[in-house]
Protein backbone atom coordinates (compact mmCIF):
# COMPACT_ATOMS: atom_id res chain seq x y z
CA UNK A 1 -24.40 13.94 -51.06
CA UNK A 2 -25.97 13.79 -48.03
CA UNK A 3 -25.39 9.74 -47.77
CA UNK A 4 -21.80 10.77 -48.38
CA UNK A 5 -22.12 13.81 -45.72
CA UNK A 6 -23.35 10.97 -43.17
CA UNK A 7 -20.60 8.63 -43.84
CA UNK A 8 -17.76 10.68 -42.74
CA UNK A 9 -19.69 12.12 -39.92
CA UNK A 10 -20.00 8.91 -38.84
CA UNK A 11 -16.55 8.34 -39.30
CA UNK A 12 -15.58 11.30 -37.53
CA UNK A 13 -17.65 9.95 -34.41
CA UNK A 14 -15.95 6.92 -34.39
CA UNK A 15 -12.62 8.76 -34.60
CA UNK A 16 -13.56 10.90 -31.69
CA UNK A 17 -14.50 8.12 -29.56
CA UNK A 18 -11.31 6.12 -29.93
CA UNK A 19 -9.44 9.70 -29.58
CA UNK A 20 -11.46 9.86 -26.04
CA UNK A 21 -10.44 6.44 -25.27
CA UNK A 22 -6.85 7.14 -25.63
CA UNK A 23 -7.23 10.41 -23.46
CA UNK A 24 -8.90 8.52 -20.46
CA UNK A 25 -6.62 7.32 -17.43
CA UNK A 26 -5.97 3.29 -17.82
CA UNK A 27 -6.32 2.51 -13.46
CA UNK A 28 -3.48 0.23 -12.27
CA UNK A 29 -4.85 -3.05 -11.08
CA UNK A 30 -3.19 -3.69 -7.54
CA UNK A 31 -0.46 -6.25 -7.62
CA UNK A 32 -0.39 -9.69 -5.89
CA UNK A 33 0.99 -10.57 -2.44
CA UNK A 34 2.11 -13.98 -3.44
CA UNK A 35 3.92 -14.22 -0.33
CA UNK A 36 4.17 -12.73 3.31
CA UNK A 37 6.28 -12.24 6.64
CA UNK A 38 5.85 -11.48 10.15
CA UNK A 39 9.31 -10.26 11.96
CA UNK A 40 9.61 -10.80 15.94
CA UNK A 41 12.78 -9.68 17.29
CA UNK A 42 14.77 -11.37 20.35
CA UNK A 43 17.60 -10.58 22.77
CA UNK A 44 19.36 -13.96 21.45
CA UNK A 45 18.68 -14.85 17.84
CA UNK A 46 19.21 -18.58 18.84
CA UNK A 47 16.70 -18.60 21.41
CA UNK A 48 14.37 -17.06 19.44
CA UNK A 49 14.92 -19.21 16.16
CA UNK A 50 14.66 -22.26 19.11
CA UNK A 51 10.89 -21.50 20.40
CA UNK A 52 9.94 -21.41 16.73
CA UNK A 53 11.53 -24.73 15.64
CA UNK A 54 11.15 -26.87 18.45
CA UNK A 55 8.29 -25.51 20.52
CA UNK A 56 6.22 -24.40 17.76
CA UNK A 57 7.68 -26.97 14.96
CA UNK A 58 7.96 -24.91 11.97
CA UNK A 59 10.30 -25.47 9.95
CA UNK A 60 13.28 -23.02 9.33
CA UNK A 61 14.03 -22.24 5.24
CA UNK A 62 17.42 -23.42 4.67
CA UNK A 63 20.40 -21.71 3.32
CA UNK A 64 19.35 -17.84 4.01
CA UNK A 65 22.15 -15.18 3.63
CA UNK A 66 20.67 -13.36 6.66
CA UNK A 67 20.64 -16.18 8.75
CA UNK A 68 23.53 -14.38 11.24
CA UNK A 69 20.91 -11.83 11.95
CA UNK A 70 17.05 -13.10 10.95
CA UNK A 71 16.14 -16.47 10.77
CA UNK A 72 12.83 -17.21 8.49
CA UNK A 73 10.43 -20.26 9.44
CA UNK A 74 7.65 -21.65 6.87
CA UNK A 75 4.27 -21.48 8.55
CA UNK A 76 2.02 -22.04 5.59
CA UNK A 77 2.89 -22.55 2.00
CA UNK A 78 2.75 -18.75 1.32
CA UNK A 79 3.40 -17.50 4.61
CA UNK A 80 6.49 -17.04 6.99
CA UNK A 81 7.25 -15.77 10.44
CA UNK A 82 11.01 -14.84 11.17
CA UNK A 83 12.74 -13.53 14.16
CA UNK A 84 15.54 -11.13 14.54
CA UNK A 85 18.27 -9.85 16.38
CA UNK A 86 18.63 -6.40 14.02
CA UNK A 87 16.53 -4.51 16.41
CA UNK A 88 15.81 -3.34 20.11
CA UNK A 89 13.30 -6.53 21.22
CA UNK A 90 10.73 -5.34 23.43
CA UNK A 91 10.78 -5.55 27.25
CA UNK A 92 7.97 -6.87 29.64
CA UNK A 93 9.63 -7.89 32.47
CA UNK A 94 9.95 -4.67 34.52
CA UNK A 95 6.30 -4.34 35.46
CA UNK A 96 3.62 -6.91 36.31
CA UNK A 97 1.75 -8.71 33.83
CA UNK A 98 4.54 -9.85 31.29
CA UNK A 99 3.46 -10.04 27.56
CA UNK A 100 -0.43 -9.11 28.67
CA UNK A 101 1.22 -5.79 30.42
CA UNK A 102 -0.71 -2.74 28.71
CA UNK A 103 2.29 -1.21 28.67
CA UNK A 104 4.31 -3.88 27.07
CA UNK A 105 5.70 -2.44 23.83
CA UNK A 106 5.68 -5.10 22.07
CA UNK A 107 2.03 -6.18 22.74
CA UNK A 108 0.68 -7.67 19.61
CA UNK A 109 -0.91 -11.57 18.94
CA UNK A 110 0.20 -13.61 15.72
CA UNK A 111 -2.92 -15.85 14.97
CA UNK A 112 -2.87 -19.18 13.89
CA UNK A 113 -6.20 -20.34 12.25
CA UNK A 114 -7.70 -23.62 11.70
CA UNK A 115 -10.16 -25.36 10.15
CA UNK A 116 -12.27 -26.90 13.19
CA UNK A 117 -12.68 -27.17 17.19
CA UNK A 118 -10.36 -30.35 17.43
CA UNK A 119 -7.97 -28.84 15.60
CA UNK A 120 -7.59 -25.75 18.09
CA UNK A 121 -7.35 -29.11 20.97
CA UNK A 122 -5.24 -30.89 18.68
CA UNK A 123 -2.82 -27.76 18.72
CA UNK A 124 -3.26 -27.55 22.82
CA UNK A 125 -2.18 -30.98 22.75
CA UNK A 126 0.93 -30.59 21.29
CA UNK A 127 2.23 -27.25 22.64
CA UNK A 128 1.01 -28.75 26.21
CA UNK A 129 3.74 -31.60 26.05
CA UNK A 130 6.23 -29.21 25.14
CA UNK A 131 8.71 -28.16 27.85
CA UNK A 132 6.67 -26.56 30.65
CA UNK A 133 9.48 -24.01 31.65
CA UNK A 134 9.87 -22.70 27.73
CA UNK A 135 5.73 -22.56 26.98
CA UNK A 136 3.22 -21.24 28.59
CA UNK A 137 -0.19 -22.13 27.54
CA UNK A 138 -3.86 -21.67 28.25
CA UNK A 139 -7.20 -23.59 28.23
CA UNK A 140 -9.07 -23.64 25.11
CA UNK A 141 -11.84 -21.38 25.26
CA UNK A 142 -14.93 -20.33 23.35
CA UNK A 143 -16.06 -16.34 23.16
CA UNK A 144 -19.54 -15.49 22.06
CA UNK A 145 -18.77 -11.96 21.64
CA UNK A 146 -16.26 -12.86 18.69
CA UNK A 147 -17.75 -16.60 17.58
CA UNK A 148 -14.46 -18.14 17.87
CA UNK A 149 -12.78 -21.35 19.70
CA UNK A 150 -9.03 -20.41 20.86
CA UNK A 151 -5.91 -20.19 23.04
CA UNK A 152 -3.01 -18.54 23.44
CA UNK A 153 0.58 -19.53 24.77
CA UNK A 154 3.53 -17.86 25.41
CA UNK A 155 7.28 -18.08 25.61
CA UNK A 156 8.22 -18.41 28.84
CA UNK A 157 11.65 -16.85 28.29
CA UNK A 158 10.73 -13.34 28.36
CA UNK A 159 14.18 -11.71 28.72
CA UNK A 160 16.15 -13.62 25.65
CA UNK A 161 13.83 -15.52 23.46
CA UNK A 162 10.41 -14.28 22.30
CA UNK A 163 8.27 -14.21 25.69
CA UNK A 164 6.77 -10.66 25.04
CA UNK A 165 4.27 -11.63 21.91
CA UNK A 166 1.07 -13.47 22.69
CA UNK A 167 0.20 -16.65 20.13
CA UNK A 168 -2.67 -18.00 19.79
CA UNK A 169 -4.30 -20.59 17.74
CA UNK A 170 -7.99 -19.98 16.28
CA UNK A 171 -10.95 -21.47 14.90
CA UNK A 172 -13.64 -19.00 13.63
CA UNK A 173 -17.20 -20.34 14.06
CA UNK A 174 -18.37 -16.76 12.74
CA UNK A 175 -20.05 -18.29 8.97
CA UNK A 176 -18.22 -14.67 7.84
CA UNK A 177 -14.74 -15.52 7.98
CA UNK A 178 -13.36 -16.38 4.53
CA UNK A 179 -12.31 -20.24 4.41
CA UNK A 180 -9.34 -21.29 3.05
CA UNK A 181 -9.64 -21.42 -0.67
CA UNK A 182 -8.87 -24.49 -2.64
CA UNK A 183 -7.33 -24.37 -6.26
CA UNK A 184 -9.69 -25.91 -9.27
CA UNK A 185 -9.12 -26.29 -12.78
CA UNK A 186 -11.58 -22.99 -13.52
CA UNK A 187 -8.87 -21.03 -11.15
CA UNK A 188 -6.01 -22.19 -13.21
CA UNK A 189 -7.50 -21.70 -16.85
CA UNK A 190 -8.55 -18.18 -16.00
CA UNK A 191 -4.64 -17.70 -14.34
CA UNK A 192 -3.62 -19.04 -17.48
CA UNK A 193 -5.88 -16.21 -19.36
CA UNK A 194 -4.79 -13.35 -17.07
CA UNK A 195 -1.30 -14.16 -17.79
CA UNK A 196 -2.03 -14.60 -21.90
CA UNK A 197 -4.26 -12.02 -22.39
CA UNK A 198 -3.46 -8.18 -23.17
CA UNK A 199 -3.91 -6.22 -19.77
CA UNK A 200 -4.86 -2.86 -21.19
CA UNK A 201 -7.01 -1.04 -23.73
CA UNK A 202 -3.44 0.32 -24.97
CA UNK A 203 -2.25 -3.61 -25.92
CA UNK A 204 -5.84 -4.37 -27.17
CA UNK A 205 -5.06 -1.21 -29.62
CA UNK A 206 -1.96 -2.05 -30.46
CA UNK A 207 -3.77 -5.81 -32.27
CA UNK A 208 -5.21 -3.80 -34.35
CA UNK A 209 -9.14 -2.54 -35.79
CA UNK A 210 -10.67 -6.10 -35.63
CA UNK A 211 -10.04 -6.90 -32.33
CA UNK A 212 -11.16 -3.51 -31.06
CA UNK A 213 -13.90 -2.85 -33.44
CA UNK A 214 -16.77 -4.05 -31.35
CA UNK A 215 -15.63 -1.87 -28.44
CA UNK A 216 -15.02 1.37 -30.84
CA UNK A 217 -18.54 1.23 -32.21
CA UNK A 218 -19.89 0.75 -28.66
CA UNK A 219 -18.35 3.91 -27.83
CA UNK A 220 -19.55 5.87 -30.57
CA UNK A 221 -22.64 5.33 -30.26
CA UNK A 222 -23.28 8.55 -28.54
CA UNK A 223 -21.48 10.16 -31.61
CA UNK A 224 -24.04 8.44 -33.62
CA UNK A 225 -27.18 8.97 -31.86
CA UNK A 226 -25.85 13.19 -32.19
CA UNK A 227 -25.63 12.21 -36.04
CA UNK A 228 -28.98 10.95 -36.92
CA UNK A 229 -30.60 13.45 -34.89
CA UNK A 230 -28.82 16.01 -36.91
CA UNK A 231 -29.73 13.94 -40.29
CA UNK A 232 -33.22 13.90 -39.58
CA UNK A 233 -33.23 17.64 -39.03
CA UNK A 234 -31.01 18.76 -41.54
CA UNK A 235 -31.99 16.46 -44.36
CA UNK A 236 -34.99 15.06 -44.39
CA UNK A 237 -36.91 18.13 -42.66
């Protein structure tokens, strides 16, 4: 009898435990950012779109239905930069200073970053034989206070085109800054499991007692710890 007794207290732990599980919150994993954009905006959409393409040399995605008002450029494989003519562009040319004005409402940098030193001179290079009276660009300096190897440049049309942002190109020599990750085999098996695999305790449930049994007995454990202590007391004392 008392075996017996045992049996479906034990049973009755177990019960409780998954009833517990069920009961408890599942927390949403945050989704991916697969891709992103950055949005400039300009008095003329064409003269915008033109610093981009043939200043910068990125390359424009083809065949956009927005392309009368925003026109998208590929700057990596996963990330864009796009410019506008859908809202008020800002203005830097009433007061000294132009893009580097503190007042200039549009003050913000987009950051390109490399992999080394000569790549930041490579990039000076090239945006140096550009047209001197559409770029602006400085010298290539290093700052201690950050670790880093950069310059910035400018469109020099600051009315119509995109001459309120500063861009700059970057390298980090600060050992913190996260390098560009390369894809291995182990990153695309375990994609391949994330995608396969059931993401919650309630899909795990739903394949049934054997492939949650080793989890259910885990958590009644604490059931069964209450139960022996009680067996020992009530039975064999």
């Amino acid at each position: 009898a008392a075996a017996i007794r045992a049996a479906w207290l034990l049973l009755a732990c177990i019960g409780a435990a998954d009833r517990e599980v069920e009961e408890r919150p599942t927390r949403i994993e945050r989704p991916q950012i697969p891709q992103q954009i950055t949005w400039f905006y300009a008095a003329d959409l064409d003269r915008g779109a033109e610093f981009l393409a043939e200043v910068v040399g990125l390359e424009e995605v083809p065949g956009l239905l927005q392309k009368s008002e925003c026109r998208i450029f590929r700057s990596t494989s996963s990330h864009f930069c796009a410019v506008c003519n859908t809202r008020t562009p800002p203005n830097c040319t009433t007061g000294e200073g132009g893009p580097e004005a503190k007042d200039n409402p549009g003050k913000s940098t987009y950051t390109m970053v490399v992999a080394s030193r000569s790549q930041v001179d490579a990039w000076h290079t090239y945006l140096s034989q550009a047209n001197s009276s559409r770029v602006r660009v400085t010298s290539p300096e290093y700052s201690s206070t950050y670790d880093v190897y950069a310059f910035n440049f400018y469109d020099a049309d600051t009315e119509r085109g995109l001459g309120c942002y500063r861009w700059e190109v970057q390298y980090f020599e600060d050992p913190a800054w996260p390098q560009p990750k390369t894809t291995t085999i182990s990153d695309l098996q375990q994609h391949l499991i994330r995608g396969i695999a059931p993401s919650t305790r309630a899909a795990q449930r739903r394949a049934g007692w054997g492939a949650m049994w080793p989890q259910r007995v885990l958590e009644a454990l604490p059931y069964f710890a209450i139960l022996l202590h009680r067996f020992f007391k009530d039975v064999l004392m």
